[in-house]
PDB file of N, CA and C in Angstrom:
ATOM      1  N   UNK A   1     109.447 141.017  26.615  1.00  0.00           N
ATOM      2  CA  UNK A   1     109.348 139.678  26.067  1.00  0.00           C
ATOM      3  C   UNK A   1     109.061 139.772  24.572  1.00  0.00           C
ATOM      4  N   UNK A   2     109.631 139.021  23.633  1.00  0.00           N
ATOM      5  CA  UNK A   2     109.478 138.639  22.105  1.00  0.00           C
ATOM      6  C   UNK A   2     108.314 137.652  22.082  1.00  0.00           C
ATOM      7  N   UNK A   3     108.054 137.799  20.732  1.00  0.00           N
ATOM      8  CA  UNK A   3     107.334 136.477  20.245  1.00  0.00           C
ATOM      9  C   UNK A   3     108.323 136.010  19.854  1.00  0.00           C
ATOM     10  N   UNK A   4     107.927 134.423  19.193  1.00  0.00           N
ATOM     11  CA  UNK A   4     108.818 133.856  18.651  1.00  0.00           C
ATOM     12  C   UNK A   4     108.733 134.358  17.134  1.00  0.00           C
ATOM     13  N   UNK A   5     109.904 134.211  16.367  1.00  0.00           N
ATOM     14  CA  UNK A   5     109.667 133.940  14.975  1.00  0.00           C
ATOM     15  C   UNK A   5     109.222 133.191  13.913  1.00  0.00           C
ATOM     16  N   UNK A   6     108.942 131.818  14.244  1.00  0.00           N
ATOM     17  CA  UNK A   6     108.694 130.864  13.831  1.00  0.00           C
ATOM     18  C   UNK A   6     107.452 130.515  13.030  1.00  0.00           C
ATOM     19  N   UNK A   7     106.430 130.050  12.436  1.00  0.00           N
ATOM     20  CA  UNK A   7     105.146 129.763  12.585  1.00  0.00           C
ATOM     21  C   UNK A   7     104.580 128.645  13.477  1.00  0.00           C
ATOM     22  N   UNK A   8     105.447 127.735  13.267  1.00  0.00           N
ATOM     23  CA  UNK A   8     105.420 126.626  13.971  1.00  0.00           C
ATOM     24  C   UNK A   8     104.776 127.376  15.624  1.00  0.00           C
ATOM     25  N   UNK A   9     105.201 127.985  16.129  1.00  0.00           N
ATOM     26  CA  UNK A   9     104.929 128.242  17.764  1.00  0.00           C
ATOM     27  C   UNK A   9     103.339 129.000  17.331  1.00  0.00           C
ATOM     28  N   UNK A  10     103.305 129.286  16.523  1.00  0.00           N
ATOM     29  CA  UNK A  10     101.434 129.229  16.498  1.00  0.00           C
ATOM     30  C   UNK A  10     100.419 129.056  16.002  1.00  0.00           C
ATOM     31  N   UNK A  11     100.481 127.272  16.169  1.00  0.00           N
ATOM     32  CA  UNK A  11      99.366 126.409  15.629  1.00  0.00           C
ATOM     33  C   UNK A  11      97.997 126.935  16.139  1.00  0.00           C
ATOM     34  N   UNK A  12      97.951 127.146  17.207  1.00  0.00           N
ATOM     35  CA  UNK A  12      96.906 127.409  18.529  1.00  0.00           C
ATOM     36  C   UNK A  12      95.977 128.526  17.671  1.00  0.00           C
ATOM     37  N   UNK A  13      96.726 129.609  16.788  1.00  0.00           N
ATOM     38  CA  UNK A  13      96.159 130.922  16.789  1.00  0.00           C
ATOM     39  C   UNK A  13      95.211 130.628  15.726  1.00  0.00           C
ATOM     40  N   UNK A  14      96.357 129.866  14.586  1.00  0.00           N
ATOM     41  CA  UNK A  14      95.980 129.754  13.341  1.00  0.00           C
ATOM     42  C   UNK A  14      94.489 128.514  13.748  1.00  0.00           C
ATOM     43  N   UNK A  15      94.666 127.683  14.499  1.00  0.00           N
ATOM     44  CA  UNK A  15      93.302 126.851  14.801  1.00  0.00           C
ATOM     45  C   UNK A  15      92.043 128.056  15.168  1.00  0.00           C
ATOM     46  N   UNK A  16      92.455 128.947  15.908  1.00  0.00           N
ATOM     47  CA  UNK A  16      91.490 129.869  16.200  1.00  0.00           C
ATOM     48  C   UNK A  16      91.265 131.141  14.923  1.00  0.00           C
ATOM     49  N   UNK A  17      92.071 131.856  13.897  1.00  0.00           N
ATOM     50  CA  UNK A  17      91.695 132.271  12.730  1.00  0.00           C
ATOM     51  C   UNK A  17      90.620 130.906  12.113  1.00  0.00           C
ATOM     52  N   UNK A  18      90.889 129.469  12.038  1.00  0.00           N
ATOM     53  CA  UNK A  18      90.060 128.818  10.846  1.00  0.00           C
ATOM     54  C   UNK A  18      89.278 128.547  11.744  1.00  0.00           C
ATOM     55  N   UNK A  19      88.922 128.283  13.140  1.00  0.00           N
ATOM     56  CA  UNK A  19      87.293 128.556  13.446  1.00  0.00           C
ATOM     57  C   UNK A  19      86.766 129.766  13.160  1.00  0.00           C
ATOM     58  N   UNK A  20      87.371 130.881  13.169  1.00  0.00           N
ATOM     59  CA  UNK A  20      86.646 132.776  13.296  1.00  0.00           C
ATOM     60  C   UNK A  20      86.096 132.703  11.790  1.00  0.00           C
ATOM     61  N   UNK A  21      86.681 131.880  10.470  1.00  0.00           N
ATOM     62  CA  UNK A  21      86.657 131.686   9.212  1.00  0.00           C
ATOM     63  C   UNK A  21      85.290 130.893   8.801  1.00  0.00           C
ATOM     64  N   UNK A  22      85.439 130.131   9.571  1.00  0.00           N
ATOM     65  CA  UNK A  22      83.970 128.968   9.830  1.00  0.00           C
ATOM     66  C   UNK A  22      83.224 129.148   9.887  1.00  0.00           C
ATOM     67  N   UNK A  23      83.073 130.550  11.020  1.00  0.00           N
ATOM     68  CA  UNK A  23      81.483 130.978  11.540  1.00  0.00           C
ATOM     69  C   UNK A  23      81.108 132.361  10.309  1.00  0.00           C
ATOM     70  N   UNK A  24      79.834 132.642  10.149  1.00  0.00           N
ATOM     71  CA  UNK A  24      79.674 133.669   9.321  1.00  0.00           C
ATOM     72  C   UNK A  24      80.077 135.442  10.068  1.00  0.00           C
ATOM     73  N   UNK A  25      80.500 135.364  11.481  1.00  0.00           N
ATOM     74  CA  UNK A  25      80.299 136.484  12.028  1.00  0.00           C
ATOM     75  C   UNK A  25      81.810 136.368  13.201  1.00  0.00           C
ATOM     76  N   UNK A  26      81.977 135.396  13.237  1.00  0.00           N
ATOM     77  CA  UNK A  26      83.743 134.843  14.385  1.00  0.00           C
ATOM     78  C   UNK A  26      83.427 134.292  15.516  1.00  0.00           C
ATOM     79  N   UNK A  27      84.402 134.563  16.104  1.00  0.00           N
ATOM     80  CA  UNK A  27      84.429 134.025  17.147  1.00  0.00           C
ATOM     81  C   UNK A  27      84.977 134.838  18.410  1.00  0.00           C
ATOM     82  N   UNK A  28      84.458 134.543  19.622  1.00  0.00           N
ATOM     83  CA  UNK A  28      85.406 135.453  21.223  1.00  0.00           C
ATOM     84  C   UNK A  28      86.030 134.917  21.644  1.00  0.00           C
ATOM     85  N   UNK A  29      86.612 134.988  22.373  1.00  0.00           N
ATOM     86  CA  UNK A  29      87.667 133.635  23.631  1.00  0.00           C
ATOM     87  C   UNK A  29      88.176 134.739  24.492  1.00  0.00           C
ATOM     88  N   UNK A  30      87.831 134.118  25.858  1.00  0.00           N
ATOM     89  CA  UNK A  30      87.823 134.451  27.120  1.00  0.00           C
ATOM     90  C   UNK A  30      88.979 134.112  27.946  1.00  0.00           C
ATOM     91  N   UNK A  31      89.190 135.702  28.668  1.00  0.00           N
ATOM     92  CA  UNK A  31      90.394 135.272  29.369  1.00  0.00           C
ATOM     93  C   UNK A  31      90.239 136.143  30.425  1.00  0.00           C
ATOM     94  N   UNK A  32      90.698 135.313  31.787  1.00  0.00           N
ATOM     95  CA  UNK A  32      90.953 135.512  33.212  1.00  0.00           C
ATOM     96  C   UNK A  32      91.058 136.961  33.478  1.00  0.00           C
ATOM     97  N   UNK A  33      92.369 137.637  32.848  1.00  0.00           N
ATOM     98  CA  UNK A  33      92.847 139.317  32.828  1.00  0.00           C
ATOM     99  C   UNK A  33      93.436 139.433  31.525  1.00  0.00           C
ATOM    100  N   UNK A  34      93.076 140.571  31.868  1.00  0.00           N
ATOM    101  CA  UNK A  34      93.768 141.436  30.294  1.00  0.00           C
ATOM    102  C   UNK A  34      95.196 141.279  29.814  1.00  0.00           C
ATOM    103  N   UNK A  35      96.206 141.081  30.699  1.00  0.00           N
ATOM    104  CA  UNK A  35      97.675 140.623  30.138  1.00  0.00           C
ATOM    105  C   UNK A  35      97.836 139.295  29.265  1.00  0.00           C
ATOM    106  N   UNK A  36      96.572 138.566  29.589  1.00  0.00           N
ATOM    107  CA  UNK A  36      96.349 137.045  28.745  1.00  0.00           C
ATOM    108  C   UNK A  36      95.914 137.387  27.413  1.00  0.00           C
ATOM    109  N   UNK A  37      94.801 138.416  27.604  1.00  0.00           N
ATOM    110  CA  UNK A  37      94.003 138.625  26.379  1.00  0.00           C
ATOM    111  C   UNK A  37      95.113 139.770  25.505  1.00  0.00           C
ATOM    112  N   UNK A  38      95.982 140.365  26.167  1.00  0.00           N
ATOM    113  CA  UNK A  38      96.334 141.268  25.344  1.00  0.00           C
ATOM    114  C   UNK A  38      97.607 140.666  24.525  1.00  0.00           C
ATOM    115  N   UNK A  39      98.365 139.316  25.568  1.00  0.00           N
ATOM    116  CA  UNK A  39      99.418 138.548  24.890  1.00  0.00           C
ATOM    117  C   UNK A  39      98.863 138.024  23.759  1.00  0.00           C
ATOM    118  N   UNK A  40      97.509 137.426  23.735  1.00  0.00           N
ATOM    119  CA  UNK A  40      97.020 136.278  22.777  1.00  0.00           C
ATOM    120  C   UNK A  40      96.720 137.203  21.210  1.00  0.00           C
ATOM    121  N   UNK A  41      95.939 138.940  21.842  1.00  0.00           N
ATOM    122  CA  UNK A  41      95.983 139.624  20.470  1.00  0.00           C
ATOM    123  C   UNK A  41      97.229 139.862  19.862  1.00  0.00           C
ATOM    124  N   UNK A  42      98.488 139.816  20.775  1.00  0.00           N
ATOM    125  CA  UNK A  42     100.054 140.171  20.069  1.00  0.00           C
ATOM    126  C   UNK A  42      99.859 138.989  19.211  1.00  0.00           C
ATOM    127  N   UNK A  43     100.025 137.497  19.850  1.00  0.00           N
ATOM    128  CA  UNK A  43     100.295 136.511  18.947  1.00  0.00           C
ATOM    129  C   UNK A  43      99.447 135.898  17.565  1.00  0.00           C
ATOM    130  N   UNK A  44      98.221 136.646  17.784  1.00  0.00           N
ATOM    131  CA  UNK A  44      97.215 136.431  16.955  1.00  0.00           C
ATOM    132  C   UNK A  44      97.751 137.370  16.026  1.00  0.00           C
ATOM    133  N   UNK A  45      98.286 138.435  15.708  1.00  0.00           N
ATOM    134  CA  UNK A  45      98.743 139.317  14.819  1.00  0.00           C
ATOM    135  C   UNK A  45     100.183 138.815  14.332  1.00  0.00           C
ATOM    136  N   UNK A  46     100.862 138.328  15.618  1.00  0.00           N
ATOM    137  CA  UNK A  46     102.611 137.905  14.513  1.00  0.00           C
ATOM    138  C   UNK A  46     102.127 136.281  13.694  1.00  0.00           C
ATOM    139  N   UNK A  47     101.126 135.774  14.058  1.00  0.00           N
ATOM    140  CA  UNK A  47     101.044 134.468  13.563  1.00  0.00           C
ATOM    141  C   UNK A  47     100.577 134.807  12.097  1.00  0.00           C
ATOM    142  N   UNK A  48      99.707 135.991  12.128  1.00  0.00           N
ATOM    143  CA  UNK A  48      99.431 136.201  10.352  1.00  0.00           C
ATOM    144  C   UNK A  48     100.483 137.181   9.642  1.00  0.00           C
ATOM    145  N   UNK A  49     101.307 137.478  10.444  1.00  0.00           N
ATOM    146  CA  UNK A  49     102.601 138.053   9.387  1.00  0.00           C
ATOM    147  C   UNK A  49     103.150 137.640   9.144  1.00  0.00           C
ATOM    148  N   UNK A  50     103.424 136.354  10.524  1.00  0.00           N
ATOM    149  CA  UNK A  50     104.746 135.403   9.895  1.00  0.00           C
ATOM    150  C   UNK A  50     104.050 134.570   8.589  1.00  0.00           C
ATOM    151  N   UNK A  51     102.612 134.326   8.432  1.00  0.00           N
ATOM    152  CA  UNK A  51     102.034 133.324   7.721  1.00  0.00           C
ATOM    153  C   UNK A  51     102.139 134.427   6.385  1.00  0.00           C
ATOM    154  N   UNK A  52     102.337 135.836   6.125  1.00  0.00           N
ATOM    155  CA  UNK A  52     102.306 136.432   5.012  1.00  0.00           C
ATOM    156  C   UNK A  52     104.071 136.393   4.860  1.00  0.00           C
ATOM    157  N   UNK A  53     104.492 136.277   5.158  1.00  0.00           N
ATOM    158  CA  UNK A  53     106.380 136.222   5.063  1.00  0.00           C
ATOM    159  C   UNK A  53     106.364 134.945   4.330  1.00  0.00           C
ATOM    160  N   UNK A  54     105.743 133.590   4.994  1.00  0.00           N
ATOM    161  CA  UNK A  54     106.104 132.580   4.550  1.00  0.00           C
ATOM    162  C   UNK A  54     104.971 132.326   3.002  1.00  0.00           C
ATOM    163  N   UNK A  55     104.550 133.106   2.892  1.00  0.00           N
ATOM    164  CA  UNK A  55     103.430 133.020   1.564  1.00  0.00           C
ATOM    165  C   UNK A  55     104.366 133.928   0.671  1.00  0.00           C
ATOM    166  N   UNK A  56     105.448 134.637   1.260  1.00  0.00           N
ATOM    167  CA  UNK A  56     106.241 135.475  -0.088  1.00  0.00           C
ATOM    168  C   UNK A  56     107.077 134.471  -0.230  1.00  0.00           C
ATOM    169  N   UNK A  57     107.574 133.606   0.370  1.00  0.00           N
ATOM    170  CA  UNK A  57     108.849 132.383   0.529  1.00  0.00           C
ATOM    171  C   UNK A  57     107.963 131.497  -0.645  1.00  0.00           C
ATOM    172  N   UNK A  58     106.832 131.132  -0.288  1.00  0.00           N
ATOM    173  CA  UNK A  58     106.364 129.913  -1.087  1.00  0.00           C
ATOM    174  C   UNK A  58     105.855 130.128  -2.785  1.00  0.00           C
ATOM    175  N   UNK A  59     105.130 131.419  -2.630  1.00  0.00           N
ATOM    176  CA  UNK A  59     104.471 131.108  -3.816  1.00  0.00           C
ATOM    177  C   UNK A  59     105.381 132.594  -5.135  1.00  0.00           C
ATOM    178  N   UNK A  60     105.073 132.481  -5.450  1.00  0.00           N
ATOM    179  CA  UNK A  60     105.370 133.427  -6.926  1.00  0.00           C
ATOM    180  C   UNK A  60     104.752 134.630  -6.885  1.00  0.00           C
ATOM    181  N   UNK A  61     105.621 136.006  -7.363  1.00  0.00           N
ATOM    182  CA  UNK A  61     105.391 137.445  -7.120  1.00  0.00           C
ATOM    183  C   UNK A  61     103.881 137.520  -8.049  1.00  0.00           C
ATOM    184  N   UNK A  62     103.475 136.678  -8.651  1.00  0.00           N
ATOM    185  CA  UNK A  62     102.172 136.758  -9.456  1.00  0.00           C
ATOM    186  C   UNK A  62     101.295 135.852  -9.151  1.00  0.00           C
ATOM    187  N   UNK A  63     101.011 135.529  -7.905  1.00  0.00           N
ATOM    188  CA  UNK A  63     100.433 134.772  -7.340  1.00  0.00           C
ATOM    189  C   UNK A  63      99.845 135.409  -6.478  1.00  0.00           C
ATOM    190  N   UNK A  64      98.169 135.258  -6.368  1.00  0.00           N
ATOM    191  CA  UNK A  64      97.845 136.013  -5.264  1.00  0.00           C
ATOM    192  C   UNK A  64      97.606 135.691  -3.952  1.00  0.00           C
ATOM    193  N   UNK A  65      98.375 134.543  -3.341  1.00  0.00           N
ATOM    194  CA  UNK A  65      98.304 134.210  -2.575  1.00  0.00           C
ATOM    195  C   UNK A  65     100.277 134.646  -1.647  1.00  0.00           C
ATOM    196  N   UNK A  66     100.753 135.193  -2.424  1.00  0.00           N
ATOM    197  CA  UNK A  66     102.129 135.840  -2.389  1.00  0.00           C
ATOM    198  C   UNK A  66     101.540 136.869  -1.325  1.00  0.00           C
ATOM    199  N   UNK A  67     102.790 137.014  -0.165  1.00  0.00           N
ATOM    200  CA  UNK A  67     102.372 137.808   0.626  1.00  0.00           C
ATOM    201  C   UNK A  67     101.241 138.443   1.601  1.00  0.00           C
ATOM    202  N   UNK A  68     100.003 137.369   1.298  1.00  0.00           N
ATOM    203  CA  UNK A  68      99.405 136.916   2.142  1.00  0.00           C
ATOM    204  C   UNK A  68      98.598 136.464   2.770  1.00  0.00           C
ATOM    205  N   UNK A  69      97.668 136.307   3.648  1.00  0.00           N
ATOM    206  CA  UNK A  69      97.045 134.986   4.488  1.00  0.00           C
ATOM    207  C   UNK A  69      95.619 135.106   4.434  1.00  0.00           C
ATOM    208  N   UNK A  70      95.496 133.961   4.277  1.00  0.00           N
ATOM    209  CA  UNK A  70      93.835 133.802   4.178  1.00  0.00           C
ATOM    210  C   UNK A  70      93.138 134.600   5.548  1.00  0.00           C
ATOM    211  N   UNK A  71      93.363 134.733   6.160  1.00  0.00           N
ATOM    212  CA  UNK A  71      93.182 135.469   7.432  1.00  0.00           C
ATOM    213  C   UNK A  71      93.249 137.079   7.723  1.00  0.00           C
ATOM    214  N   UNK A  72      93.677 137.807   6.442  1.00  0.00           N
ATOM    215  CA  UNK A  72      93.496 139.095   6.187  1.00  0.00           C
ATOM    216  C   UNK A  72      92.299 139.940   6.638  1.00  0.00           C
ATOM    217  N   UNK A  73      91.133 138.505   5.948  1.00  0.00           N
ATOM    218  CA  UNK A  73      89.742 139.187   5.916  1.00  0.00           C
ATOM    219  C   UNK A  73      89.091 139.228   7.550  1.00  0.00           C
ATOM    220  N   UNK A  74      90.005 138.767   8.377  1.00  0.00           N
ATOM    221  CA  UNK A  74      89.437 138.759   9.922  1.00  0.00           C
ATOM    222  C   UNK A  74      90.439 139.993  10.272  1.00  0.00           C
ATOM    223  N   UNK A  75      89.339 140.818  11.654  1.00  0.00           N
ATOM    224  CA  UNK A  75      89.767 141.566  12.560  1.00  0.00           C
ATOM    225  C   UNK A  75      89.829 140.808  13.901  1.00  0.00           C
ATOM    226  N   UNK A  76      91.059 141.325  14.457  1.00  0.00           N
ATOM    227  CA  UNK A  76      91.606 140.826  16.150  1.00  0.00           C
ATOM    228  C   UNK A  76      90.958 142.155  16.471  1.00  0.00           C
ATOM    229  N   UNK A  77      90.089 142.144  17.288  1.00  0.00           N
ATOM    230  CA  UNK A  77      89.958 143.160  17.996  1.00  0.00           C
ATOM    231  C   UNK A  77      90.581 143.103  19.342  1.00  0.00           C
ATOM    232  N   UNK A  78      90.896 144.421  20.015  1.00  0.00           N
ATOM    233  CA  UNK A  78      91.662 144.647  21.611  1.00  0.00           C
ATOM    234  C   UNK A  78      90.783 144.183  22.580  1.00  0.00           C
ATOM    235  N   UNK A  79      91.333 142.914  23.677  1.00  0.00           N
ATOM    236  CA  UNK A  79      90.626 142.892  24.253  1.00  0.00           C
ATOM    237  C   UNK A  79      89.402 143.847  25.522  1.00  0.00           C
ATOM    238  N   UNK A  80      88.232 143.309  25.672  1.00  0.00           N
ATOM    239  CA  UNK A  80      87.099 143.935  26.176  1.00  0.00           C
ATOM    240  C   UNK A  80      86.561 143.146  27.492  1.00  0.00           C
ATOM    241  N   UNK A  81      86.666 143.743  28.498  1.00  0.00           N
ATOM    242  CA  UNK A  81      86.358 143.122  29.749  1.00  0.00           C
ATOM    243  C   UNK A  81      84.192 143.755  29.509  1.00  0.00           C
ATOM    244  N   UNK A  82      83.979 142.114  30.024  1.00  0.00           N
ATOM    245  CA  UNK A  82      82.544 142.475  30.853  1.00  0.00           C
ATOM    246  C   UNK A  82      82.143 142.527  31.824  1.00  0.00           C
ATOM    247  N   UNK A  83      81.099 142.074  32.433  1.00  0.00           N
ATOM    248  CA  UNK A  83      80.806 143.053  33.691  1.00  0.00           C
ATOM    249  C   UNK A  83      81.055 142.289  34.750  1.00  0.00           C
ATOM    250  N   UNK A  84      81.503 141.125  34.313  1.00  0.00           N
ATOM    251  CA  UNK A  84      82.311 140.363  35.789  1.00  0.00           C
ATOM    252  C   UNK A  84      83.747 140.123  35.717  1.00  0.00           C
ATOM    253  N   UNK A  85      84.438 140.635  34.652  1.00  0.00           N
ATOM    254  CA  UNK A  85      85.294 141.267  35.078  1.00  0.00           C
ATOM    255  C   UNK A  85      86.199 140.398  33.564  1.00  0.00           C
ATOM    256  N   UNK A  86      85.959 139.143  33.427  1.00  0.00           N
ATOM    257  CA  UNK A  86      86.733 138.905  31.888  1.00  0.00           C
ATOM    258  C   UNK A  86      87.222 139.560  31.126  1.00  0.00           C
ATOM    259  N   UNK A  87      87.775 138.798  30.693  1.00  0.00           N
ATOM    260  CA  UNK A  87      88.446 139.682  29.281  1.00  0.00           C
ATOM    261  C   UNK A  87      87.741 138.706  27.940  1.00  0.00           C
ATOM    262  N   UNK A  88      87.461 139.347  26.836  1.00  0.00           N
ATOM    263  CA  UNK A  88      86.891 138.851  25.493  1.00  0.00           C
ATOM    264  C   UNK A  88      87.554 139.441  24.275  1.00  0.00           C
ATOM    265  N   UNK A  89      88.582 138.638  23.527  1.00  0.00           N
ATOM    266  CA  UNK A  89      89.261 138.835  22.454  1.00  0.00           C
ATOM    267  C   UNK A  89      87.982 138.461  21.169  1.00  0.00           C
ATOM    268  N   UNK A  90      88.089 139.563  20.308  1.00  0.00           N
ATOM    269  CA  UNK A  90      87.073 138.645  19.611  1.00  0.00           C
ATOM    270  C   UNK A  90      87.569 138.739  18.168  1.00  0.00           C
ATOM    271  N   UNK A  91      87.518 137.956  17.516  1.00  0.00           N
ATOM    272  CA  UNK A  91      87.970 137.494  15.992  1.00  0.00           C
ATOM    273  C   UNK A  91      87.026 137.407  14.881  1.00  0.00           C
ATOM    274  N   UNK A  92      86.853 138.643  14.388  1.00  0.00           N
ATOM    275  CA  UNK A  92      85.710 138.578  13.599  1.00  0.00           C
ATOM    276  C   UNK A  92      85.734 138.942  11.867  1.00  0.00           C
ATOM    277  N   UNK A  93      84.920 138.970  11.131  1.00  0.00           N
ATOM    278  CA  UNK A  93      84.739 139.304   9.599  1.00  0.00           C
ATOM    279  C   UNK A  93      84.735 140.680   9.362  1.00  0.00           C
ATOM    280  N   UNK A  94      85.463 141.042   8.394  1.00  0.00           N
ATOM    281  CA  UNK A  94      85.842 142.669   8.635  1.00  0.00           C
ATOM    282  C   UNK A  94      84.404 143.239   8.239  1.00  0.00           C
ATOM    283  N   UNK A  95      83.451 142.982   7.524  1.00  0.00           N
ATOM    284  CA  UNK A  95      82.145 143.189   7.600  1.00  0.00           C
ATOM    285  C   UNK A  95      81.119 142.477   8.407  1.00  0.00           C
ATOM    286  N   UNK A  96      81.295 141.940   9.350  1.00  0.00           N
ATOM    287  CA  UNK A  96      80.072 141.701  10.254  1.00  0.00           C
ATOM    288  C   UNK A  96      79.280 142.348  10.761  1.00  0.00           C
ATOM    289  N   UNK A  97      79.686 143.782  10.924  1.00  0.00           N
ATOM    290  CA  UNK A  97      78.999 144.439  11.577  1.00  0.00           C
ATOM    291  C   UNK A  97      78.211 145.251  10.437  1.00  0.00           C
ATOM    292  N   UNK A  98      78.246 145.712   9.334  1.00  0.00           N
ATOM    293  CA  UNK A  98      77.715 145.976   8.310  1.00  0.00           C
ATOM    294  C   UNK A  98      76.442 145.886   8.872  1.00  0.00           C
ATOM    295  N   UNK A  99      75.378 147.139   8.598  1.00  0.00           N
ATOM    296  CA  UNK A  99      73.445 147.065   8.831  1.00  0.00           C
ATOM    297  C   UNK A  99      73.197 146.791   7.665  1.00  0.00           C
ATOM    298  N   UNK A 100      73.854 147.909   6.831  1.00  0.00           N
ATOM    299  CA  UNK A 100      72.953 148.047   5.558  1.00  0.00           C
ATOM    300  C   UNK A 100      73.904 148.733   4.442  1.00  0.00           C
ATOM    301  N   UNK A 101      73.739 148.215   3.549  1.00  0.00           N
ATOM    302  CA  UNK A 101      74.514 149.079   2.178  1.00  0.00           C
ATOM    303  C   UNK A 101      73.489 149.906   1.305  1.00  0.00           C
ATOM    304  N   UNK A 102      74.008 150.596   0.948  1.00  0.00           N
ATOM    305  CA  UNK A 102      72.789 151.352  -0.711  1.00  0.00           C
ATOM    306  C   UNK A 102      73.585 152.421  -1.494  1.00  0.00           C
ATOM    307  N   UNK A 103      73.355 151.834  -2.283  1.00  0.00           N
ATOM    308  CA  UNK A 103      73.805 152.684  -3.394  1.00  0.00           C
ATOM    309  C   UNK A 103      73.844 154.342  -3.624  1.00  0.00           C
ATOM    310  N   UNK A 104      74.876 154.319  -4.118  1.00  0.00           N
ATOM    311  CA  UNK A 104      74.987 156.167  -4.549  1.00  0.00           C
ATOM    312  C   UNK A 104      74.365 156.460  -5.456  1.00  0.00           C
ATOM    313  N   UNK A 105      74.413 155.471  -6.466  1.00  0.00           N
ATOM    314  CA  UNK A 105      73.985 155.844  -7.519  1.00  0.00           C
ATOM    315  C   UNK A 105      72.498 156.438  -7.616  1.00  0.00           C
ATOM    316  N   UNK A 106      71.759 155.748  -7.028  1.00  0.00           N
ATOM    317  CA  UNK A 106      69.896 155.981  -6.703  1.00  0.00           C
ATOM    318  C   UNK A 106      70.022 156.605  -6.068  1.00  0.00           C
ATOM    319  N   UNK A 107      68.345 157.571  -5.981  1.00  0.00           N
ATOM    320  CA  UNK A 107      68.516 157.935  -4.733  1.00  0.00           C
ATOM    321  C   UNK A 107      67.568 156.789  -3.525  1.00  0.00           C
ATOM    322  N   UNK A 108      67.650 157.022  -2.558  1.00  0.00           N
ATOM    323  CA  UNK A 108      66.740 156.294  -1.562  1.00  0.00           C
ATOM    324  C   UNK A 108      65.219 156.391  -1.902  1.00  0.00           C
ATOM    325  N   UNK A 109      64.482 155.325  -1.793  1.00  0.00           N
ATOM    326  CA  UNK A 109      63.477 155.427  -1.867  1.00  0.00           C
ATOM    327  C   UNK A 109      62.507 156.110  -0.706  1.00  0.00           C
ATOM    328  N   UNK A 110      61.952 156.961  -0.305  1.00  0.00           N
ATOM    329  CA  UNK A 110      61.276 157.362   1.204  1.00  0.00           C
ATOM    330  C   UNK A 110      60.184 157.021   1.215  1.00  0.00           C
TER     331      UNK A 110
END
């Protein structure tokens, strides 16, 4: 089976990138079995290429919005079953998980 080409066929995803955008850390969404969750990560990935195709169509090679989508800065992760058996796609900030940063430059304080 294909995706479609279109953008139009995925309003759904792009509603779910600008909630994951919303929250400071994303969002999950739950699904029955893994063939659901694993279709929805395919379409969650062609919906931001087609949205970087149509950002080379719209804007200007010196534009930094040329080639592509506000949605860069989120990870689709593969879906993850829990312990009753779901599946959990989760859509998150490519630094959320970040503990701690520190510098090279210093050394650590002990």
């Amino acid at each position: 089976m294909s995706l479609p080409a279109h953008i139009d066929a995925y309003d759904d995803c792009l509603d779910y990138f600008e909630r994951a955008l919303a929250d400071p850390a994303g969002i999950r969404i739950e699904f029955d079995d893994y063939g659901q969750a694993n279709l929805f990560t395919l379409r969650m990935h062609q919906a931001r290429a087609l949205q970087r195709q149509l950002h080379r169509r719209l804007y200007a090679a010196d534009d930094v919005r040329h080639g592509r989508s506000e949605f860069d800065k989120l990870m689709v992760r593969q879906p993850r079953e829990d312990d009753i058996g779901h599946w959990w796609v989760y859509i998150e900030r490519s630094n959320s998980r970040v503990v701690s940063i520190e510098p090279l430059s210093q050394p650590a304080a002990e």
